[in-house]
Protein backbone atom coordinates (compact mmCIF):
# COMPACT_ATOMS: atom_id res chain seq x y z
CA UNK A 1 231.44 61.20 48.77
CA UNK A 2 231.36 64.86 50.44
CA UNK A 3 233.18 65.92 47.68
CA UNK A 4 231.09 64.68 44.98
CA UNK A 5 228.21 65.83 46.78
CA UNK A 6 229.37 69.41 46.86
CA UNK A 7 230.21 69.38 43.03
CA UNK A 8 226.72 67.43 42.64
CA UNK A 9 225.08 70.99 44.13
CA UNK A 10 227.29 73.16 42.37
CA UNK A 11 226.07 71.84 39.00
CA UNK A 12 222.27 71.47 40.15
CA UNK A 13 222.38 75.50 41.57
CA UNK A 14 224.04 76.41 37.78
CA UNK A 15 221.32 73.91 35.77
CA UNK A 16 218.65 75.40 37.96
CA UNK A 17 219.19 78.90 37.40
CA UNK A 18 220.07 78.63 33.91
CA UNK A 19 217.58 79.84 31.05
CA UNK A 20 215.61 77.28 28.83
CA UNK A 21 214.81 79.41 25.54
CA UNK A 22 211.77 79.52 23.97
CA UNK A 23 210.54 76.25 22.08
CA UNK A 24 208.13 75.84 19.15
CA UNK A 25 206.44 72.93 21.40
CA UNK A 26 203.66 74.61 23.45
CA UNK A 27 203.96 71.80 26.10
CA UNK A 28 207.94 72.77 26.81
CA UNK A 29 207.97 76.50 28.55
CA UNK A 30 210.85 78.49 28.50
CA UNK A 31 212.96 80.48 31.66
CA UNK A 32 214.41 79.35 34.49
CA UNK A 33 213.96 75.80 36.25
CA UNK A 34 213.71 77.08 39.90
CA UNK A 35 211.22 79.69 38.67
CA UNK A 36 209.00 77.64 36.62
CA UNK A 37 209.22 75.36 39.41
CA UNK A 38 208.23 77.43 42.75
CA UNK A 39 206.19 79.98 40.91
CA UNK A 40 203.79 78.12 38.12
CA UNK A 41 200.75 80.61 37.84
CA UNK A 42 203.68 82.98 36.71
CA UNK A 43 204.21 81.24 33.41
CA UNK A 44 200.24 80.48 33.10
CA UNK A 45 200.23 76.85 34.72
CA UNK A 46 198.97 75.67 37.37
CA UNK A 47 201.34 74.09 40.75
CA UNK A 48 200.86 70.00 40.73
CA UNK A 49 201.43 70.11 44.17
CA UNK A 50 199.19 67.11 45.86
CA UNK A 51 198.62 67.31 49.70
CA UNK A 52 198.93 64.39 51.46
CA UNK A 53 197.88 63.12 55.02
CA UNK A 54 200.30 62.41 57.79
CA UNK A 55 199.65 58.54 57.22
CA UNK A 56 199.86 58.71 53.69
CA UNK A 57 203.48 60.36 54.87
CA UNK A 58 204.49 58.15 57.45
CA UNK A 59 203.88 54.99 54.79
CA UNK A 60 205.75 56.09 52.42
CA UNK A 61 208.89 57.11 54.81
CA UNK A 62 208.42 53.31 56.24
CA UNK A 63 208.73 52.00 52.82
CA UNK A 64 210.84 54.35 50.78
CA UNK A 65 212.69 56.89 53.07
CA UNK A 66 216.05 56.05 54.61
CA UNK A 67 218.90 56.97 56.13
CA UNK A 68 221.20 57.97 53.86
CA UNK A 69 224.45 56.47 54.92
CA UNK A 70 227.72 58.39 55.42
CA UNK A 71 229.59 59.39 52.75
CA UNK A 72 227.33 57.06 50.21
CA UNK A 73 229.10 53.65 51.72
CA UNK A 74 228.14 50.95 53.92
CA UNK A 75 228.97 51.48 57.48
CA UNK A 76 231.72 48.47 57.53
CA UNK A 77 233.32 50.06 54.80
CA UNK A 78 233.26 53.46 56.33
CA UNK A 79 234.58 52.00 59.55
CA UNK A 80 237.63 50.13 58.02
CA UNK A 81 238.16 52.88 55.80
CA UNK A 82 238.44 55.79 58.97
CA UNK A 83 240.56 53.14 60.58
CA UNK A 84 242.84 52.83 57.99
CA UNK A 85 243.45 56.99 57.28
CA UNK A 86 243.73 57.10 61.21
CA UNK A 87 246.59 54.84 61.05
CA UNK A 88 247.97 55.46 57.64
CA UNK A 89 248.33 59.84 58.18
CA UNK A 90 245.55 59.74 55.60
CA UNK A 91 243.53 62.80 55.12
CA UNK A 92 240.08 63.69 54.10
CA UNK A 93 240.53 64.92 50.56
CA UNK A 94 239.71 68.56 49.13
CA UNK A 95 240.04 67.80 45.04
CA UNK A 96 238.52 65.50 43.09
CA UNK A 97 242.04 64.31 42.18
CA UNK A 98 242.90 63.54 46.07
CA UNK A 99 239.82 62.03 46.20
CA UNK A 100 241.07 59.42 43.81
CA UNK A 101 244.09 59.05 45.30
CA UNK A 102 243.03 58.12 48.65
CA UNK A 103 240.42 55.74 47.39
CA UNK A 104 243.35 54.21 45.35
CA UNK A 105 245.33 54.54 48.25
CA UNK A 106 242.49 52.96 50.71
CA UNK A 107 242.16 49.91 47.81
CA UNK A 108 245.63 49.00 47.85
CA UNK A 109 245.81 48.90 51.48
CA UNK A 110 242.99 46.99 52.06
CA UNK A 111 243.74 44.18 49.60
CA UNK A 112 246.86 43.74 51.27
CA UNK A 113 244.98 42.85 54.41
């Protein structure tokens, strides 16, 4: 999941800073994401930014905010699956294709439990 998560941020930082060209539809603007994004009254619009109230805030963390959990999987699975590299010589991987491996590796060996 790390590693997916770093090529997840690689491709939002290149989408982000790429240009959208100009468009005969006057409700699509062109130039950059990021730009049109932190600086509105730049491209003659205004910011949709809403402030909120710290309870508004802490209701909405209660009901929609949580933890994400490590490496996107549920802690029993992350667990067994630690346990299992720690006794198998089985490292944390630094390509997507040894990051296939290892979950291939991690499936096989925990079927055979």
């Amino acid at each position: 999941m790390d590693l997916l998560q770093m090529e997840s941020h690689k491709v939002a930082r290149l989408w982000n800073t790429h240009r959208i060209r100009p468009s005969a539809n006057p409700e699509a603007p062109s130039g950059r994401p990021n730009y049109l994004y932190f600086i509105p009254r730049a491209n003659h619009t205004r910011d949709y930014l809403t402030q909120v109230g710290v309870d508004e805030v802490d209701i909405t963390e209660e009901y929609c905010a949580q933890e994400p959990s490590l490496r996107g999987c549920s802690p029993y699975f992350n667990e067994l699956a630690e346990m299992i590299m720690e006794d198998e010589g089985l490292e944390m991987p630094n390509t997507v294709k040894e990051a296939q491996d290892l979950y291939i590796a991690l499936l096989g060996l925990i079927d055979n439990l």
